[in-house]
C-alpha atoms as a PDB file:
ATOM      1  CA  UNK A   1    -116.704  18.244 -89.678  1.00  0.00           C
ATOM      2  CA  UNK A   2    -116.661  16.813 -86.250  1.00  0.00           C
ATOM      3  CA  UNK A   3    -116.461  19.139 -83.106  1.00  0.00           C
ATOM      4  CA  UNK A   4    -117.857  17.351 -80.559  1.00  0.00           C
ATOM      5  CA  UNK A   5    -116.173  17.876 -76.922  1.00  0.00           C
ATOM      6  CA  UNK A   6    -114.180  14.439 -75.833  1.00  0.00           C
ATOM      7  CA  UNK A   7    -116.008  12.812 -71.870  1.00  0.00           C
ATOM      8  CA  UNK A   8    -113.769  10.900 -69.753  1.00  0.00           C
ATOM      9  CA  UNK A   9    -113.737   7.283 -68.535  1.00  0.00           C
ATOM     10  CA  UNK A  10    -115.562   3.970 -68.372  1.00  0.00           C
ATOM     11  CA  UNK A  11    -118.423   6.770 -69.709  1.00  0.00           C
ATOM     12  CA  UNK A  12    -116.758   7.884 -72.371  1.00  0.00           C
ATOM     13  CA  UNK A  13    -115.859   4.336 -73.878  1.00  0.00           C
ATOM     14  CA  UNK A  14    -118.549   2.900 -73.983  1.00  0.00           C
ATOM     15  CA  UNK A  15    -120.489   5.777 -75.361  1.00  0.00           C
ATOM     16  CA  UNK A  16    -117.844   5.937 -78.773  1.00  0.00           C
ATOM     17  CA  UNK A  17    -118.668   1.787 -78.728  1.00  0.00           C
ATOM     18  CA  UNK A  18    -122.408   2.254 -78.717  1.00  0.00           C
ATOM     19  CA  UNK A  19    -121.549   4.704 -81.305  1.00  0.00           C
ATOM     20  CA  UNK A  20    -119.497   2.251 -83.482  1.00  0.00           C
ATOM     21  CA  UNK A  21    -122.017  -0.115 -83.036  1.00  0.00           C
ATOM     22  CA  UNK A  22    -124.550   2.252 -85.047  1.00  0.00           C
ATOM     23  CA  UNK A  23    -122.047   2.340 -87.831  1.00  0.00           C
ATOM     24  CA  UNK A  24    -122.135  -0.972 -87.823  1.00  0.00           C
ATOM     25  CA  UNK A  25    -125.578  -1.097 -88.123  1.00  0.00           C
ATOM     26  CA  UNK A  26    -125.304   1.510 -91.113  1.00  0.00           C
ATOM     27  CA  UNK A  27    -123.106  -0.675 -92.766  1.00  0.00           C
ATOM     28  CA  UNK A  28    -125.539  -3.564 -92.335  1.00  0.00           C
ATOM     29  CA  UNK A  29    -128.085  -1.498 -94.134  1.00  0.00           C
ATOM     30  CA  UNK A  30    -126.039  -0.365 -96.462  1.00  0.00           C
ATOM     31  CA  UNK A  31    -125.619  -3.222 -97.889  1.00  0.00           C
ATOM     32  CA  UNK A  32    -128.759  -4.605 -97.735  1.00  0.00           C
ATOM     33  CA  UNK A  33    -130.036  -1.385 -99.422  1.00  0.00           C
ATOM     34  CA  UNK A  34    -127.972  -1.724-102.051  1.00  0.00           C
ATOM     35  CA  UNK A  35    -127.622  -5.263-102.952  1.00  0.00           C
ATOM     36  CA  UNK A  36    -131.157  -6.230-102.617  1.00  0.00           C
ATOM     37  CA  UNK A  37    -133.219  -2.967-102.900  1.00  0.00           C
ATOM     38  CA  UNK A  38    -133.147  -1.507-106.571  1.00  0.00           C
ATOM     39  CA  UNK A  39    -128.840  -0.313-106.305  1.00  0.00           C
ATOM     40  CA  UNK A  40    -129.510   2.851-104.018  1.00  0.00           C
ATOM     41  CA  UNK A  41    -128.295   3.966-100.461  1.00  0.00           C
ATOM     42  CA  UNK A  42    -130.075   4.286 -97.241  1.00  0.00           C
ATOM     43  CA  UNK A  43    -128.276   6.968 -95.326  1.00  0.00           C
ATOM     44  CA  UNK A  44    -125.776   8.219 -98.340  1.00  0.00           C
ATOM     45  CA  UNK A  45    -127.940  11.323-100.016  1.00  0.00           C
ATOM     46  CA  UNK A  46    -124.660  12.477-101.646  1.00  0.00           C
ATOM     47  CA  UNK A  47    -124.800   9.187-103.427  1.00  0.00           C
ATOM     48  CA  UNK A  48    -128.676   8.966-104.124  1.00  0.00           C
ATOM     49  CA  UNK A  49    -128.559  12.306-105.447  1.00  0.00           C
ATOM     50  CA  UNK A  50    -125.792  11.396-108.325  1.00  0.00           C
ATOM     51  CA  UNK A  51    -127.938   7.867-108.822  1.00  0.00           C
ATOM     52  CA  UNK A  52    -130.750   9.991-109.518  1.00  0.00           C
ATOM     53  CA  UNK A  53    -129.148  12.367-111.870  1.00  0.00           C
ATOM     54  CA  UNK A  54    -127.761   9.245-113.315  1.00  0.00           C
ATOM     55  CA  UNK A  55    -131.045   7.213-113.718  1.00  0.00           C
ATOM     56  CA  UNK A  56    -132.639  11.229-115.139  1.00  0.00           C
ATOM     57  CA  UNK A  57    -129.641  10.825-117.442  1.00  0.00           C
ATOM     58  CA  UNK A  58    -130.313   7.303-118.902  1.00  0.00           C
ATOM     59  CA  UNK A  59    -134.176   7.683-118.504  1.00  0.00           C
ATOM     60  CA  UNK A  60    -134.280   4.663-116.621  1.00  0.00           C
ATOM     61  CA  UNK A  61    -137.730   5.063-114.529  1.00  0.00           C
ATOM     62  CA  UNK A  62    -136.713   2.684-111.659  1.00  0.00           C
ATOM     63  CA  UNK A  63    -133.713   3.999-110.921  1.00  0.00           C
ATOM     64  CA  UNK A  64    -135.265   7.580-110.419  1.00  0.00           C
ATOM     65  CA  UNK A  65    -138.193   5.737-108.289  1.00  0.00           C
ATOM     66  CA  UNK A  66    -135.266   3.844-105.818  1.00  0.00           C
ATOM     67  CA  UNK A  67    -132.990   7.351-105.435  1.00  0.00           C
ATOM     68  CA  UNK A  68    -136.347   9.596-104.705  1.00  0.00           C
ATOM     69  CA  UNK A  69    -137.969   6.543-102.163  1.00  0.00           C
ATOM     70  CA  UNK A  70    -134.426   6.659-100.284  1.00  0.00           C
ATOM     71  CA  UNK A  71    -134.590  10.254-100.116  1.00  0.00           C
ATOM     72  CA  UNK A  72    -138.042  11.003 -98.672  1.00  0.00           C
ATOM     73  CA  UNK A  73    -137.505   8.609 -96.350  1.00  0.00           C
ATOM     74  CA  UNK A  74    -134.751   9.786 -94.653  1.00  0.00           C
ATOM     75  CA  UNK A  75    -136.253  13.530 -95.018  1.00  0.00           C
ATOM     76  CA  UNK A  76    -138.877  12.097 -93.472  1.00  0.00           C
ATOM     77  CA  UNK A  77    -137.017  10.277 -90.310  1.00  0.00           C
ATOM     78  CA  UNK A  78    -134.864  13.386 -89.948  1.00  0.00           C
ATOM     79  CA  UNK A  79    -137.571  15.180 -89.524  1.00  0.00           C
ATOM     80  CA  UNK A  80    -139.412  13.035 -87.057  1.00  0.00           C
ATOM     81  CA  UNK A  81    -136.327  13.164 -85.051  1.00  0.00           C
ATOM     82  CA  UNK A  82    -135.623  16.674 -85.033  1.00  0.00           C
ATOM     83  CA  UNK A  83    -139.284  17.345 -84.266  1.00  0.00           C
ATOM     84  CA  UNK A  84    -138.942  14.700 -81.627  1.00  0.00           C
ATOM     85  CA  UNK A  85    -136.166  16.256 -79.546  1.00  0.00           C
ATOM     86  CA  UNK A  86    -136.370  19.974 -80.698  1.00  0.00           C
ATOM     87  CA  UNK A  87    -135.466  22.411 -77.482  1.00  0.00           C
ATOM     88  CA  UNK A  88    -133.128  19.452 -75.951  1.00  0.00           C
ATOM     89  CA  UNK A  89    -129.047  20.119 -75.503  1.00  0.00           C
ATOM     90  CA  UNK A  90    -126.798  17.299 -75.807  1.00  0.00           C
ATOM     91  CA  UNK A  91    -124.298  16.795 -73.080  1.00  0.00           C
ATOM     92  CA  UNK A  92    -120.632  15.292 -72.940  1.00  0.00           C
ATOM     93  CA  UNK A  93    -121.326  12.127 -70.760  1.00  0.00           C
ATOM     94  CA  UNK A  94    -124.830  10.390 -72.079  1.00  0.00           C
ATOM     95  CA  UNK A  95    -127.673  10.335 -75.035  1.00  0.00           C
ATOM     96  CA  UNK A  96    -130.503  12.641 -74.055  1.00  0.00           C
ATOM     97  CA  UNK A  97    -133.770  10.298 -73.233  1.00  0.00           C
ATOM     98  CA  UNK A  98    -135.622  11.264 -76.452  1.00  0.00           C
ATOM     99  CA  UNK A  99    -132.344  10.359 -78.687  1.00  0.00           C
ATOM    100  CA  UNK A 100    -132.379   7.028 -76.953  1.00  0.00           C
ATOM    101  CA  UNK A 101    -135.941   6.765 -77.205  1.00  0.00           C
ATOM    102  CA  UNK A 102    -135.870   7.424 -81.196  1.00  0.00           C
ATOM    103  CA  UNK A 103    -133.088   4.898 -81.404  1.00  0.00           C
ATOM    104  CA  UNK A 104    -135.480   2.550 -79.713  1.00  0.00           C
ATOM    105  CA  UNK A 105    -138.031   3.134 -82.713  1.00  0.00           C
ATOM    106  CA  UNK A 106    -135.180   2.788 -85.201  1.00  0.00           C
ATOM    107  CA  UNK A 107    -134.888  -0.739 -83.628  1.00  0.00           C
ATOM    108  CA  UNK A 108    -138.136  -1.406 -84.134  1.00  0.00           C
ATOM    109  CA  UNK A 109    -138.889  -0.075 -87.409  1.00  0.00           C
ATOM    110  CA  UNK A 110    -135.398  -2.365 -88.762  1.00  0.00           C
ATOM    111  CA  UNK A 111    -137.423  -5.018 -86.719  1.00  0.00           C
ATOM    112  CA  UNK A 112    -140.512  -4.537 -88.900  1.00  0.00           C
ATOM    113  CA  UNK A 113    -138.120  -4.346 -91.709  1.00  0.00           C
ATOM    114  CA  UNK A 114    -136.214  -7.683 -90.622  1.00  0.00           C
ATOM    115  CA  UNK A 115    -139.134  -9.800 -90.400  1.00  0.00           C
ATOM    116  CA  UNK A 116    -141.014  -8.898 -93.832  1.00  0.00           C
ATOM    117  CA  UNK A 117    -137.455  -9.485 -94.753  1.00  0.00           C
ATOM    118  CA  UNK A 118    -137.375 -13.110 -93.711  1.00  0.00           C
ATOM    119  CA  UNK A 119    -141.191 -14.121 -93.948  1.00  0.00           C
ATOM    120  CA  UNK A 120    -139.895 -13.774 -98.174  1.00  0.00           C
ATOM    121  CA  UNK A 121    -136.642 -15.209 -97.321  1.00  0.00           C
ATOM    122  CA  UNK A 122    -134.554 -12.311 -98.312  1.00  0.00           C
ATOM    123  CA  UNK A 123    -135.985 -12.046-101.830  1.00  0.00           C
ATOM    124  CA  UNK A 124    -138.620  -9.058-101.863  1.00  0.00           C
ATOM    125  CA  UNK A 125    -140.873  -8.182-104.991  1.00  0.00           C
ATOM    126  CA  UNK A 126    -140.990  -4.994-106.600  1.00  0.00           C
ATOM    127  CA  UNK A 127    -143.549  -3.597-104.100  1.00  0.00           C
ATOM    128  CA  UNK A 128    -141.996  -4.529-101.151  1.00  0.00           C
ATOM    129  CA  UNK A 129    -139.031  -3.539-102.187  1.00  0.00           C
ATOM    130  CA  UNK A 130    -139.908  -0.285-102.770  1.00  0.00           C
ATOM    131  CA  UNK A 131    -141.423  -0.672 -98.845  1.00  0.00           C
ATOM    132  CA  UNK A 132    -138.174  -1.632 -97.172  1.00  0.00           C
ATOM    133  CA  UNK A 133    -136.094   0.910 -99.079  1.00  0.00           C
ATOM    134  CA  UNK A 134    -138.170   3.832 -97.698  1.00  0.00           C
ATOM    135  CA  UNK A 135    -138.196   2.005 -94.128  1.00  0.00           C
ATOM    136  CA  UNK A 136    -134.607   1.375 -94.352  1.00  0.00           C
ATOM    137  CA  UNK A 137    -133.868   5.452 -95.724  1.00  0.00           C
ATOM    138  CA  UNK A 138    -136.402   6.528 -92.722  1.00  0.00           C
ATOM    139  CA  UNK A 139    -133.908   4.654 -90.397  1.00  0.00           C
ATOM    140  CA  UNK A 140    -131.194   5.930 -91.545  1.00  0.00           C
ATOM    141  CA  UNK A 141    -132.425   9.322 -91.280  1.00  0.00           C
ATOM    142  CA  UNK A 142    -133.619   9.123 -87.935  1.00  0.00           C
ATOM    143  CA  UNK A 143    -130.574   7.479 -86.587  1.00  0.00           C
ATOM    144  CA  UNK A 144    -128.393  10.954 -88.521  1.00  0.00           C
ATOM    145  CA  UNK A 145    -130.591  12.806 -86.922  1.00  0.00           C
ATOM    146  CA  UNK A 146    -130.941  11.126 -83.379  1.00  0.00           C
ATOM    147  CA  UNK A 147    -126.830  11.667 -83.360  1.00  0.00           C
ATOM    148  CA  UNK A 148    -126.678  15.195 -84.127  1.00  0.00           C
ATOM    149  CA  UNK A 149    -129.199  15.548 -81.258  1.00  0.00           C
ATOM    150  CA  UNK A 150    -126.890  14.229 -78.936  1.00  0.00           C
ATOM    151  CA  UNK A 151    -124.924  16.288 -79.372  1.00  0.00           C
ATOM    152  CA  UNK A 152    -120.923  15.765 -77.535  1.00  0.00           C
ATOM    153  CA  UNK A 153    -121.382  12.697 -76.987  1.00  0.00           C
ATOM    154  CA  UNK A 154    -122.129  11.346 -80.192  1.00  0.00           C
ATOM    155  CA  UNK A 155    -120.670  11.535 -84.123  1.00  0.00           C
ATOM    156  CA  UNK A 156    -122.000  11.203 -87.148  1.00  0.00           C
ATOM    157  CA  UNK A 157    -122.832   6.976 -88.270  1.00  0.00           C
ATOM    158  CA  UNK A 158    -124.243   6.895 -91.547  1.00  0.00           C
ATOM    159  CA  UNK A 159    -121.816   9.365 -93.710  1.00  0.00           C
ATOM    160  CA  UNK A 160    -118.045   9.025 -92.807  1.00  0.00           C
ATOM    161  CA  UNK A 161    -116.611  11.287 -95.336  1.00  0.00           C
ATOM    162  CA  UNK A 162    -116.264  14.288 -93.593  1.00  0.00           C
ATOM    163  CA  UNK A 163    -115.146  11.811 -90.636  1.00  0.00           C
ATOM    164  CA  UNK A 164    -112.057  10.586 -92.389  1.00  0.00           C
ATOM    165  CA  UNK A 165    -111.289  14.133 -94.102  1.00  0.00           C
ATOM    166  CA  UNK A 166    -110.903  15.594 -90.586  1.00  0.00           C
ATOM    167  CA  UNK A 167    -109.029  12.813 -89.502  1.00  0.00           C
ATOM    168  CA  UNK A 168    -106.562  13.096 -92.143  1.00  0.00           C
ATOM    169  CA  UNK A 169    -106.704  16.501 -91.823  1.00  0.00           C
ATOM    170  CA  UNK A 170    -105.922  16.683 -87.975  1.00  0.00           C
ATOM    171  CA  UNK A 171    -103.144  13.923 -88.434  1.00  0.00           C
ATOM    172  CA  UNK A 172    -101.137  15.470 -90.982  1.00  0.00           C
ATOM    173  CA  UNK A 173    -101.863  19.457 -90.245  1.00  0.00           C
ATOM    174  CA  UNK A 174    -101.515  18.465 -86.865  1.00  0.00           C
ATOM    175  CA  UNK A 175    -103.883  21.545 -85.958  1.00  0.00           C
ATOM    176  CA  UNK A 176    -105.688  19.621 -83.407  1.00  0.00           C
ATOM    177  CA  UNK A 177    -105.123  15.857 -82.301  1.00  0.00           C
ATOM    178  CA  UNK A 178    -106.654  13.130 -84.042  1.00  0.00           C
ATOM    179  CA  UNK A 179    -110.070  11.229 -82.781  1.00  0.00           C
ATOM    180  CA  UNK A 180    -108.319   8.127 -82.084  1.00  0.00           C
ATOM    181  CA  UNK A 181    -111.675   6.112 -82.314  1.00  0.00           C
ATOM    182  CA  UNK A 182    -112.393   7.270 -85.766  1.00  0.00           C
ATOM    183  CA  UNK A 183    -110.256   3.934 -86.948  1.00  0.00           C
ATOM    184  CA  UNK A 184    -112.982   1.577 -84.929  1.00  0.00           C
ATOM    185  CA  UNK A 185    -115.621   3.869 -86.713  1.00  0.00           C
ATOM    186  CA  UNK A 186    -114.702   3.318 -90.201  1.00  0.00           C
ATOM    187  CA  UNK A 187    -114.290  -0.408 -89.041  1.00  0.00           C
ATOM    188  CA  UNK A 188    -117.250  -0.888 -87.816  1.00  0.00           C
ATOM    189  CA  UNK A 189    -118.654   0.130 -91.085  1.00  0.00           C
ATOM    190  CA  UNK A 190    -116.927  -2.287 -93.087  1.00  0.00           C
ATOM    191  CA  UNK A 191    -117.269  -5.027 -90.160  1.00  0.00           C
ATOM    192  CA  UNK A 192    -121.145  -4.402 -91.111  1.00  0.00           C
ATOM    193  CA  UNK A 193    -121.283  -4.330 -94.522  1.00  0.00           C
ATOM    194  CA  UNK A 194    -119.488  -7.279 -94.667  1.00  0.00           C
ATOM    195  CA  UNK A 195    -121.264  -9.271 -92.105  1.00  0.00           C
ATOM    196  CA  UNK A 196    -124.239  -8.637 -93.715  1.00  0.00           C
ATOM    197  CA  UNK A 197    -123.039  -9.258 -97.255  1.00  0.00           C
ATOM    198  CA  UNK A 198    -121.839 -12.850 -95.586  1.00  0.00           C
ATOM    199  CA  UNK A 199    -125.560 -13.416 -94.222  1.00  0.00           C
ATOM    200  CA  UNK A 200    -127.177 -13.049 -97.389  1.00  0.00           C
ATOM    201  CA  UNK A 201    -125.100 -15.470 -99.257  1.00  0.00           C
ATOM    202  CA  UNK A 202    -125.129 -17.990 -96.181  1.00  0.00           C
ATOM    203  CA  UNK A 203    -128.706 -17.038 -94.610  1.00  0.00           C
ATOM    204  CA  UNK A 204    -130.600 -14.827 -96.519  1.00  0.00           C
ATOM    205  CA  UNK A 205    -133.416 -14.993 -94.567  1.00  0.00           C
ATOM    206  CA  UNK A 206    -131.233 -13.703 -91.171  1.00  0.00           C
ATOM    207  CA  UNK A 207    -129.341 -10.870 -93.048  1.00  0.00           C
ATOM    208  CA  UNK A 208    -132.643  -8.138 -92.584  1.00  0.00           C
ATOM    209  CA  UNK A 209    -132.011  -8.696 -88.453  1.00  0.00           C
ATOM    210  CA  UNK A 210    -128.284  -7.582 -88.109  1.00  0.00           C
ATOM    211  CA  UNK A 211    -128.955  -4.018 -88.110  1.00  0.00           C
ATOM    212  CA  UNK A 212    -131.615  -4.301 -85.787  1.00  0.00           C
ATOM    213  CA  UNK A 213    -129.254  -6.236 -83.749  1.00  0.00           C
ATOM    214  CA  UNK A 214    -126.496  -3.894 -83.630  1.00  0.00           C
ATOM    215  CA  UNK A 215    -129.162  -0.375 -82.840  1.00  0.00           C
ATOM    216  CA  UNK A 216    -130.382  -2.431 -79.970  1.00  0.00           C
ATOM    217  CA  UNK A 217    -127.081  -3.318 -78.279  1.00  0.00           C
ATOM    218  CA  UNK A 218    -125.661   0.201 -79.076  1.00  0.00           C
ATOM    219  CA  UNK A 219    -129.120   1.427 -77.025  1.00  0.00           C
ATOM    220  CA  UNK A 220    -128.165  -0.812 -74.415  1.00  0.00           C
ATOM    221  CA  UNK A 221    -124.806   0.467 -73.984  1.00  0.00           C
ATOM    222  CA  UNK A 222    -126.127   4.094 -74.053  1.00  0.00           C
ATOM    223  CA  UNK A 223    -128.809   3.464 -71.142  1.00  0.00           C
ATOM    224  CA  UNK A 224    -125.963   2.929 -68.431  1.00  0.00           C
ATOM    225  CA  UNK A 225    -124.248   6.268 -68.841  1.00  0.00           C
ATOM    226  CA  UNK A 226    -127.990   7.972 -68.575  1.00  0.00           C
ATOM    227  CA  UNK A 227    -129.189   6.060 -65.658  1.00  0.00           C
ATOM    228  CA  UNK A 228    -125.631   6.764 -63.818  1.00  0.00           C
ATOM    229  CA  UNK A 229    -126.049  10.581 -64.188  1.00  0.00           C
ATOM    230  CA  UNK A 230    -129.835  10.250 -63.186  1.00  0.00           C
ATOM    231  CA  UNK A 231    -128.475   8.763 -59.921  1.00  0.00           C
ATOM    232  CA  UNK A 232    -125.998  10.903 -59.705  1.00  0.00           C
ATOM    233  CA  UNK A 233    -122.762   8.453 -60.162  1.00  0.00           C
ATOM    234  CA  UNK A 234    -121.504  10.327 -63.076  1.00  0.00           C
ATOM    235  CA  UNK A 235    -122.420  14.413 -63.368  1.00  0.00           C
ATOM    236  CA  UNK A 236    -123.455  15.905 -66.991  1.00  0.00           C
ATOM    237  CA  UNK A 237    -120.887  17.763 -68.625  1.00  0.00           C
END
């Protein structure tokens, strides 16, 4: 469930963009990760677990292989993350500099991804498959955990469920009010998916760089808040 406090202003916009723009990117690898890399998630471990239980179920080895790759990696980028920026409060107005810096990695490590992606031109073997689908996972996980780091100003990107339950929930129980940007969230996701799902029938090659893409303009975005409250233009909440 979401609780994160609401900032104000220009700030405050284009923080929930640069946040739309990483469930974009989710999407992206979504369905990258399961179109092209062995019918398993990169940030869903809801999902992954039932595909495993599944693949246990019908005995199929390479099933149970895909679900337990996706879910080390994104133990393992979790981890890295919360290791990363342990000790460090999020704030109402900006991304903490070690959240933006692990973003920056995620970029990078999608960017790995991207061009091993395109130097095969979109069609991976078995063992390099198995590569990009614990890259991708380790992305995913970092980028979960890089947004609960930040705390206020952030929300979750790679698992919406709980997003749209309290959205329904708020709108109908009218308890609280509605995040009105939760609609441009769960867009973004399916702008994503299918962008990328349009790439690899019309560029294959191209389709590995549009999550890469999307982190680095939502870590664009997120610098200006920072460097406005390290000059003192906007003060932390």
């Amino acid at each position: 469930m979401e609780t994160h406090a609401v900032p104000t202003g220009s700030t405050d916009r284009v923080m929930r963009i640069a946040v739309v723009m990483l469930v974009a990117a989710s999407g992206a690898v979504e369905t990258i990760s399961f179109t092209a890399l062995d019918h398993v998630f990169a940030g869903v471990m809801t999902s992954n677990l039932a595909l495993l239980g599944m693949a246990i179920g019908q005995g199929r080895a390479t099933g149970v292989n895909a679900a337990l790759l996706a879910l080390a990696g994104f133990g393992v980028g979790a981890a890295a993350v919360a290791w990363v920026t342990r000790g460090r409060e999020g704030v109402a107005t900006h991304w903490p500099s070690r959240v933006l810096s692990c973003l920056v990695a995620e970029a990078a490590l999608l960017g790995v991804g991207a061009g091993a992606w395109a130097a095969v031109d979109g069609a991976p073997d078995a063992m390099l498959r198995d590569v990009l689908q614990f890259g991708a996972a380790l992305a995913m996980g970092a980028q979960a955990a890089a947004m609960v780091a930040a705390g206020r100003a952030a929300a979750p990107t790679t698992y919406l469920t709980g997003t749209l339950a309290t959205y329904i929930v708020r709108g109908v129980g009218r308890s609280r009010r509605a995040d009105g940007w939760v609609p441009a969230r769960l867009g973004g996701l399916i702008v994503g998916a299918a962008a990328a799902m349009v790439l690899r029938r019309v560029a294959p090659a191209w389709a590995g760089a549009l999550p890469a893409v999307l982190v680095t303009v939502a870590v664009v975005l997120a610098c200006g808040p920072l460097v406005k409250v390290r000059r003192g233009l906007v003060a932390p909440e």
